[in-house]
PDB file of N, CA and C in Angstrom:
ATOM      1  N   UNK A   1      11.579 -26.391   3.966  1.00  0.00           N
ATOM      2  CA  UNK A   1      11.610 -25.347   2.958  1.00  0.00           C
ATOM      3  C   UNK A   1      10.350 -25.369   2.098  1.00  0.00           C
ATOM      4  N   UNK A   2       9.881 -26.463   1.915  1.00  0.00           N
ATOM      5  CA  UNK A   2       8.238 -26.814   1.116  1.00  0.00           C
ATOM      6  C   UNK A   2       7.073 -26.704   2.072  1.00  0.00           C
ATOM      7  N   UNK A   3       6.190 -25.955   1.683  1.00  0.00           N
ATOM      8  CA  UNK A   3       5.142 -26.152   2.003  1.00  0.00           C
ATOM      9  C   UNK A   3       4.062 -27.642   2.022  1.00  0.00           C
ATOM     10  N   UNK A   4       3.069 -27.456   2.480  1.00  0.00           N
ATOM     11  CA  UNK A   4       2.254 -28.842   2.646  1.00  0.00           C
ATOM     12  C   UNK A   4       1.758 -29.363   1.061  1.00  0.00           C
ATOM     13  N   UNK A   5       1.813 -27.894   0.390  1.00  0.00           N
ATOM     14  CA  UNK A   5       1.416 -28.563  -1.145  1.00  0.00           C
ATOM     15  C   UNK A   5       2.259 -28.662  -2.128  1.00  0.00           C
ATOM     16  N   UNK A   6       3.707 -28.197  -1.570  1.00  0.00           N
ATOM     17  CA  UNK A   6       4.749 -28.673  -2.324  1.00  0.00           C
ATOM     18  C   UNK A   6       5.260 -27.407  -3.011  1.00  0.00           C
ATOM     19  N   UNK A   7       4.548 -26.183  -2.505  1.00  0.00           N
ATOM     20  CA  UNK A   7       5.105 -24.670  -2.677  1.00  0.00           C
ATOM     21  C   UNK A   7       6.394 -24.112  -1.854  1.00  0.00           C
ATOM     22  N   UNK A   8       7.410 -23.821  -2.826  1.00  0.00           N
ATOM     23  CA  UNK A   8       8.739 -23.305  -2.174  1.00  0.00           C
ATOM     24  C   UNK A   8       8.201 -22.356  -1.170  1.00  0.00           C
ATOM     25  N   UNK A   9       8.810 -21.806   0.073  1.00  0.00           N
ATOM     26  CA  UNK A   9       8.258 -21.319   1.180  1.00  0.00           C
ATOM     27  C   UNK A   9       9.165 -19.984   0.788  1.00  0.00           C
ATOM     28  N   UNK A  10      10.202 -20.023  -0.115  1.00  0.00           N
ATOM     29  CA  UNK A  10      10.960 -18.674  -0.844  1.00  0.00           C
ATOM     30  C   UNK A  10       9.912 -18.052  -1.863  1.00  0.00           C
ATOM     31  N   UNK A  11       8.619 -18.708  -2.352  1.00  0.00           N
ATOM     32  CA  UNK A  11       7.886 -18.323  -3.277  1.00  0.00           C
ATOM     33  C   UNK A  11       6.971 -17.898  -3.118  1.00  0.00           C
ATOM     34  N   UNK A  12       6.500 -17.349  -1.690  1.00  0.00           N
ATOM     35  CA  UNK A  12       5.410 -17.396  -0.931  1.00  0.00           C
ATOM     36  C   UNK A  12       6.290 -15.968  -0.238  1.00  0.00           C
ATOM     37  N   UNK A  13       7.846 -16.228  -0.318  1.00  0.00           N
ATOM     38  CA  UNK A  13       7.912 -14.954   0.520  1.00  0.00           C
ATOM     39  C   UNK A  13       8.425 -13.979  -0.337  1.00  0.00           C
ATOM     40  N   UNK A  14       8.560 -14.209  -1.921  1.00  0.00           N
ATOM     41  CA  UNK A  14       8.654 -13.524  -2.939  1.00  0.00           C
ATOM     42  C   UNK A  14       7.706 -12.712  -3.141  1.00  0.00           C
ATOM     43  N   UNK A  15       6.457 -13.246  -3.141  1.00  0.00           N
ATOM     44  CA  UNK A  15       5.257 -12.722  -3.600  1.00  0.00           C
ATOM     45  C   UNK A  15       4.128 -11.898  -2.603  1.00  0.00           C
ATOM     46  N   UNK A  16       4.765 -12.032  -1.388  1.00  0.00           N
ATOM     47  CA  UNK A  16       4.886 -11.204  -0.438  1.00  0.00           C
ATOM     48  C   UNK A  16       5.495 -10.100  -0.315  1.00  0.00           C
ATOM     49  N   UNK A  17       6.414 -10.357  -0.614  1.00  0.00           N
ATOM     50  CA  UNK A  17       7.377  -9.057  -1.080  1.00  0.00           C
ATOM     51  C   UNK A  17       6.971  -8.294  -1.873  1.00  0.00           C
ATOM     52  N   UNK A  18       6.580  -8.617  -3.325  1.00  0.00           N
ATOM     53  CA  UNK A  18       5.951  -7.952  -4.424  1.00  0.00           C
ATOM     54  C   UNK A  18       4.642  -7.355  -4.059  1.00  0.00           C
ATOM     55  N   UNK A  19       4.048  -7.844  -3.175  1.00  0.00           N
ATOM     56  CA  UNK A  19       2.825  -7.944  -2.893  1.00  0.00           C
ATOM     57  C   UNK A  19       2.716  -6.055  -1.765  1.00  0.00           C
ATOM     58  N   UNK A  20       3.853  -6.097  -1.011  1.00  0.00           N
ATOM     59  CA  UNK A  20       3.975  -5.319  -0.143  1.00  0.00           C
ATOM     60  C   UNK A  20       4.357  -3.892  -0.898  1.00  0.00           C
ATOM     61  N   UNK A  21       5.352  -4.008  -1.646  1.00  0.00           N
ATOM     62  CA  UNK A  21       5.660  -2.980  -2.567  1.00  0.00           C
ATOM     63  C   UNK A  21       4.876  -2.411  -3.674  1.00  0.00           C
ATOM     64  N   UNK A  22       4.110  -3.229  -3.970  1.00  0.00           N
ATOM     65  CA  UNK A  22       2.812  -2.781  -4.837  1.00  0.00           C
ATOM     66  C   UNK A  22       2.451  -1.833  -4.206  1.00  0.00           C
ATOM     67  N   UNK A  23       1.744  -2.277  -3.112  1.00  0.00           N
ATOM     68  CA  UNK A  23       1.205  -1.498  -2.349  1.00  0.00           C
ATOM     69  C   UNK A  23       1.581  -0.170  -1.810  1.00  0.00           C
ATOM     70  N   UNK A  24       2.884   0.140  -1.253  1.00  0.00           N
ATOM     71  CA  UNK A  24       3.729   1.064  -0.909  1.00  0.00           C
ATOM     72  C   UNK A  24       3.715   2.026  -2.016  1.00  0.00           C
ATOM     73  N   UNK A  25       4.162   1.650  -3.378  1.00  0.00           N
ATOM     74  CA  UNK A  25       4.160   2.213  -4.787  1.00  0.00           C
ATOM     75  C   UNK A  25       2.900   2.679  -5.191  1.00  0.00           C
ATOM     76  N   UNK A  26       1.862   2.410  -5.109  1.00  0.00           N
ATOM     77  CA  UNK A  26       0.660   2.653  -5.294  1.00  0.00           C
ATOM     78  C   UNK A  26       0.024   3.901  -4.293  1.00  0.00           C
ATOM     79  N   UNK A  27       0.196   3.489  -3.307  1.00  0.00           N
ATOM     80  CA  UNK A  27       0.153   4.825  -1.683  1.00  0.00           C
ATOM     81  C   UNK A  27       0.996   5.955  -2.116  1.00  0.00           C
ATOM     82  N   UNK A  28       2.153   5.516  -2.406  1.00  0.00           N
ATOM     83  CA  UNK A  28       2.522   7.111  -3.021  1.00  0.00           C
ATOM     84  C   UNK A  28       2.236   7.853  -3.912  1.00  0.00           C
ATOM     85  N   UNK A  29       1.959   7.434  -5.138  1.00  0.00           N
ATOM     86  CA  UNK A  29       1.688   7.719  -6.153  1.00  0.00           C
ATOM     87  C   UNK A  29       0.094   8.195  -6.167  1.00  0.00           C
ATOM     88  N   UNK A  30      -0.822   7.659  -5.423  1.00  0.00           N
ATOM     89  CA  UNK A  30      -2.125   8.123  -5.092  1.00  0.00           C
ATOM     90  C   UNK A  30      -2.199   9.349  -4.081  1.00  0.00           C
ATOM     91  N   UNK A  31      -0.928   8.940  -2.974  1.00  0.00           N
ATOM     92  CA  UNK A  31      -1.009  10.603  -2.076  1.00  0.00           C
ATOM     93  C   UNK A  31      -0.269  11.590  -3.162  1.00  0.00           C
ATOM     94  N   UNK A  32       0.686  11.475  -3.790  1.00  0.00           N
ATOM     95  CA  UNK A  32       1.033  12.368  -4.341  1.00  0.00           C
ATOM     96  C   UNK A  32       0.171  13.271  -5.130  1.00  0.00           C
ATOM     97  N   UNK A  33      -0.756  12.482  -6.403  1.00  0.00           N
ATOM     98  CA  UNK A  33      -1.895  12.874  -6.874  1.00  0.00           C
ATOM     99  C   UNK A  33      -2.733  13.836  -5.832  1.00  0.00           C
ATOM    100  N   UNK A  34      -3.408  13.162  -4.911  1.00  0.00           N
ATOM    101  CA  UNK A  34      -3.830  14.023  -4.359  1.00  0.00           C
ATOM    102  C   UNK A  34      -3.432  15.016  -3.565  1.00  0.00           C
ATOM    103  N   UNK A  35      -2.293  14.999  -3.382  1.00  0.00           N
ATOM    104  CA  UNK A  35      -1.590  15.978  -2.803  1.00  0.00           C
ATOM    105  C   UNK A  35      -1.276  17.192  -3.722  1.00  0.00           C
ATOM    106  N   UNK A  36      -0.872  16.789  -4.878  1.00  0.00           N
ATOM    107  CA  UNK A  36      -0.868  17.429  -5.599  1.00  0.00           C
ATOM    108  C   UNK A  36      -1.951  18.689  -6.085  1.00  0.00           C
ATOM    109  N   UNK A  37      -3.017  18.024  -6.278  1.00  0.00           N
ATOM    110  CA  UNK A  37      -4.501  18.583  -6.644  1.00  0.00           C
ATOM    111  C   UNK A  37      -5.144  19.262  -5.072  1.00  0.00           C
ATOM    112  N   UNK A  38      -4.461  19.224  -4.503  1.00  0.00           N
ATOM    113  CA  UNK A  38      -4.849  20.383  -3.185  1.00  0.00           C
ATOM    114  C   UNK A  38      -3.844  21.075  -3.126  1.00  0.00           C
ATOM    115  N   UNK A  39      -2.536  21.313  -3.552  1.00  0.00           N
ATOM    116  CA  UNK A  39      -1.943  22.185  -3.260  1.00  0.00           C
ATOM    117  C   UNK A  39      -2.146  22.948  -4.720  1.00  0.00           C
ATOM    118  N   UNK A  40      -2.867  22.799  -5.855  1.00  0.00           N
ATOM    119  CA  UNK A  40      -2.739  23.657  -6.835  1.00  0.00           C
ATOM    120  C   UNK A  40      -4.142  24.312  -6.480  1.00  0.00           C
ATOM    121  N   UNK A  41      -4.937  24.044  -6.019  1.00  0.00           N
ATOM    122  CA  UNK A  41      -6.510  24.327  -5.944  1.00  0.00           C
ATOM    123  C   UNK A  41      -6.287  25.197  -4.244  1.00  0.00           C
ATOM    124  N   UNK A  42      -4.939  25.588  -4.029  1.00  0.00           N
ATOM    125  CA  UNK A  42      -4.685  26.283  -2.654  1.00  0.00           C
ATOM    126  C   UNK A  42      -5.483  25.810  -1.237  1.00  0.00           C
ATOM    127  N   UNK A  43      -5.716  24.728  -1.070  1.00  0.00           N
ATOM    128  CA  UNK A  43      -6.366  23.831  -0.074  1.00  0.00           C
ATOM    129  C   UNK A  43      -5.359  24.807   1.239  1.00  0.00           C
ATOM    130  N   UNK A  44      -3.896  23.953   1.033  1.00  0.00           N
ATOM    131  CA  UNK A  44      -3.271  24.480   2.158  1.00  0.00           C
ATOM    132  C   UNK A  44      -1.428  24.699   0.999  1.00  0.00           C
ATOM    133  N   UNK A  45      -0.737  25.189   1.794  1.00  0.00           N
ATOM    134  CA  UNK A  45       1.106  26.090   1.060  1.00  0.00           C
ATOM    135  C   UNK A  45       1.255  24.431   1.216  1.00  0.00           C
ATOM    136  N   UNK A  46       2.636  24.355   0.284  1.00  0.00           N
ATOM    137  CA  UNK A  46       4.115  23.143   0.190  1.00  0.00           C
ATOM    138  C   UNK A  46       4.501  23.267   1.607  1.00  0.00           C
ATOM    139  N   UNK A  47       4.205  23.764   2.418  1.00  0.00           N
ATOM    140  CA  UNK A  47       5.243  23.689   3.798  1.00  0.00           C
ATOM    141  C   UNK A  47       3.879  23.668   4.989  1.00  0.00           C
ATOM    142  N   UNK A  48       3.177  23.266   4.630  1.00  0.00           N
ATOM    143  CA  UNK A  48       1.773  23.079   5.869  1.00  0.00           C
ATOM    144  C   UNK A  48       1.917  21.671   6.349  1.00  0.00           C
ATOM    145  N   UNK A  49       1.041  21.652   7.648  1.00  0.00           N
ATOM    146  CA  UNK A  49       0.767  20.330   7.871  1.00  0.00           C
ATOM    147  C   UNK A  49      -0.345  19.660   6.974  1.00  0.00           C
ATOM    148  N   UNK A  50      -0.926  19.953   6.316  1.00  0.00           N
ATOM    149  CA  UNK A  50      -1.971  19.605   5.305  1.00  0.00           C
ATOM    150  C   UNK A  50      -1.239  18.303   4.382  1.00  0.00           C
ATOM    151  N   UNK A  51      -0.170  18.469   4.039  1.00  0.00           N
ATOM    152  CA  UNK A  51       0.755  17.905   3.157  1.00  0.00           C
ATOM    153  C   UNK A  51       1.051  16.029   4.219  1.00  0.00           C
ATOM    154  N   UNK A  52       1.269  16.527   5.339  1.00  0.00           N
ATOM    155  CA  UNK A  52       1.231  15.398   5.993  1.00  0.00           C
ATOM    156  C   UNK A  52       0.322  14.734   6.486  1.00  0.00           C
ATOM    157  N   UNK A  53      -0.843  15.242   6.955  1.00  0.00           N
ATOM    158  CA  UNK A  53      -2.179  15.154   7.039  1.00  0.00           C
ATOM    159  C   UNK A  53      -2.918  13.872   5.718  1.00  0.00           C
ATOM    160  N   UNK A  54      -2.545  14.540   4.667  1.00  0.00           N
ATOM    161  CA  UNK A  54      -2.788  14.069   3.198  1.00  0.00           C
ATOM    162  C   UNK A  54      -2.228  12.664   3.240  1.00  0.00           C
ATOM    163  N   UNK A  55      -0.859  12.596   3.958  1.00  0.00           N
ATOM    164  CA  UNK A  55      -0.124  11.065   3.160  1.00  0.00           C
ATOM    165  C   UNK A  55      -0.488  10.319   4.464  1.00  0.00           C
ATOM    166  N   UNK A  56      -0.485  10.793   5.395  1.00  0.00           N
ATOM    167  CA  UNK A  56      -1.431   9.936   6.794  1.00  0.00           C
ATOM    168  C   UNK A  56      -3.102   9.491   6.381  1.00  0.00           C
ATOM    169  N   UNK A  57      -3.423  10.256   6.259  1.00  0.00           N
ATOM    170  CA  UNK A  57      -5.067   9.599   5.594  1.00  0.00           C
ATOM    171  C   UNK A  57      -4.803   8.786   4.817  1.00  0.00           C
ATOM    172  N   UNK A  58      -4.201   8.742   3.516  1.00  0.00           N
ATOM    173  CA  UNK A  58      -4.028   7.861   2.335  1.00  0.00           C
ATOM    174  C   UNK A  58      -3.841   6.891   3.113  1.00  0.00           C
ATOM    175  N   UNK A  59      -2.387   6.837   3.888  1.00  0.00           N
ATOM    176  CA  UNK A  59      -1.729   5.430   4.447  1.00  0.00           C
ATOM    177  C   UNK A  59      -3.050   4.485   5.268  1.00  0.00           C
ATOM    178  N   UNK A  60      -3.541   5.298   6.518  1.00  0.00           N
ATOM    179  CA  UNK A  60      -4.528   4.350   6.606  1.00  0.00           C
ATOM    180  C   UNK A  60      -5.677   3.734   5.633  1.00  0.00           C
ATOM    181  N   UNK A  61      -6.179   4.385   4.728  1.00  0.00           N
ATOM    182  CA  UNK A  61      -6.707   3.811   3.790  1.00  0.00           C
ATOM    183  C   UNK A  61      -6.379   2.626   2.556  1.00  0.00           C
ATOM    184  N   UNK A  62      -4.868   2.899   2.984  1.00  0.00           N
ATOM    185  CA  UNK A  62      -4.066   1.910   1.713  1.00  0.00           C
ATOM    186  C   UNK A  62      -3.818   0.814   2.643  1.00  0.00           C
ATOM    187  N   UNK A  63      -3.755   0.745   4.150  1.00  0.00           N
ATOM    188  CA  UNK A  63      -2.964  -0.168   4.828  1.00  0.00           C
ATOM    189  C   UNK A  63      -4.524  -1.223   5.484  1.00  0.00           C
ATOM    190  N   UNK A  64      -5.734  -0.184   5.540  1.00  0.00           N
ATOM    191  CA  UNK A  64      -6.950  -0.828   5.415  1.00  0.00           C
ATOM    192  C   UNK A  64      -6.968  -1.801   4.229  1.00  0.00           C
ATOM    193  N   UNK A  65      -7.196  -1.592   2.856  1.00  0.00           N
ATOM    194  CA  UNK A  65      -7.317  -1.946   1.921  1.00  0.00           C
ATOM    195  C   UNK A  65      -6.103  -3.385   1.818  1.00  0.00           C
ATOM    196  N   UNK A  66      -4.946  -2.893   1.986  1.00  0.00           N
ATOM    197  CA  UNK A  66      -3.772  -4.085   1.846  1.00  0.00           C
ATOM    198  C   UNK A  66      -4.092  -5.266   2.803  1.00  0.00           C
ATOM    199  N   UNK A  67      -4.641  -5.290   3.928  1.00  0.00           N
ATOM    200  CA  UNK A  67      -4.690  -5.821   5.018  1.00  0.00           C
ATOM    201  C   UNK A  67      -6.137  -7.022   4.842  1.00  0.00           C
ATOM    202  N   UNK A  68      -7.177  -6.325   4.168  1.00  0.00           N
ATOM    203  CA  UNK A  68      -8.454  -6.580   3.385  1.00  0.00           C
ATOM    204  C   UNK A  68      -7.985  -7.966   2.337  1.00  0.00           C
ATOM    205  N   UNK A  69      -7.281  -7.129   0.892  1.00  0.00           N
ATOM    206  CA  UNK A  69      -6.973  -7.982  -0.002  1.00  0.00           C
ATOM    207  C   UNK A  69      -5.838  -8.898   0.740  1.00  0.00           C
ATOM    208  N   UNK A  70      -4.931  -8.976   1.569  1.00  0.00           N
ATOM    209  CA  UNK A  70      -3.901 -10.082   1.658  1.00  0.00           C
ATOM    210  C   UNK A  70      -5.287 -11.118   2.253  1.00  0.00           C
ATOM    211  N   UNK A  71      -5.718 -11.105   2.939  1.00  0.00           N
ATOM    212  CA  UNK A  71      -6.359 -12.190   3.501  1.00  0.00           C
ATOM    213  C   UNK A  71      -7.241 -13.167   2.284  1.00  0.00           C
ATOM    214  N   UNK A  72      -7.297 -12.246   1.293  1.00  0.00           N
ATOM    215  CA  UNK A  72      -7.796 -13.188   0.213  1.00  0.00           C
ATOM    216  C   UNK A  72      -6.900 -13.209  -0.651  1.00  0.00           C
ATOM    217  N   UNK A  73      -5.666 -13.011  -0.865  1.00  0.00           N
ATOM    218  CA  UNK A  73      -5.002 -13.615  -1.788  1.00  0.00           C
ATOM    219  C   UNK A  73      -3.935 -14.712  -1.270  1.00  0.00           C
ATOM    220  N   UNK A  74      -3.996 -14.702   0.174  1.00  0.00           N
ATOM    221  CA  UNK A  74      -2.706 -15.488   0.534  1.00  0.00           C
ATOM    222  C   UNK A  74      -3.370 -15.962   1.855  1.00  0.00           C
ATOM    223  N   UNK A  75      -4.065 -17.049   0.704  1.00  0.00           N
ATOM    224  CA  UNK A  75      -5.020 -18.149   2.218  1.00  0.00           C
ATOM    225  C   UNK A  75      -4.521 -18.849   2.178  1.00  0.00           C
ATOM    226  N   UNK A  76      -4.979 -20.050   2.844  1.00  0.00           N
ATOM    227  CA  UNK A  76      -4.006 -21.492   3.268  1.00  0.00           C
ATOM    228  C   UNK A  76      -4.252 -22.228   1.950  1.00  0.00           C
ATOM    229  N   UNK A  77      -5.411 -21.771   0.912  1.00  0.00           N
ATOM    230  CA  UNK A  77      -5.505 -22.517  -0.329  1.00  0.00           C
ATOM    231  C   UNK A  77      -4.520 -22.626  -1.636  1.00  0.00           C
ATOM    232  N   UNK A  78      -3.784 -21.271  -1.273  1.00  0.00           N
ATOM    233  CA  UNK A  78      -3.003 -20.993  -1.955  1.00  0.00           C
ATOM    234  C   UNK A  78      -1.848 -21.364  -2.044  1.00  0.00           C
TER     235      UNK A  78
END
């Protein structure tokens, strides 16, 4: 249940957890924004593929980025 440095292995998958949902919470709230600000500026209608288009770009960019920072926050030093 302990890690090699004496870290609960539940505390590691806590903060993983938190860690994941940040992220998720953050992706929406950033596609929404921008989703938002193209559908008032008539980019593309509430019922286009534009709208999905929008939260697909974000996601790879957020799942780039998440994938980036985990490797430095949750090294073997940690």
């Amino acid at each position: 249940m302990y890690t090699q440095r004496g870290e609960c292995a539940m505390n590691i998958k806590i903060k993983a957890f938190i860690y994941v949902s940040a992220w998720i919470a953050a992706w929406i709230a950033f596609s929404s924004i921008i989703n938002a600000g193209l559908l008032e500026v008539n980019v593309y209608s509430p019922d286009d593929k534009g709208m999905l288009i929008t939260f697909l770009f974000t996601a790879v960019i957020f799942l780039g980025g998440a994938i980036s920072l985990y490797k430095e926050i949750f090294t073997s030093d940690s």
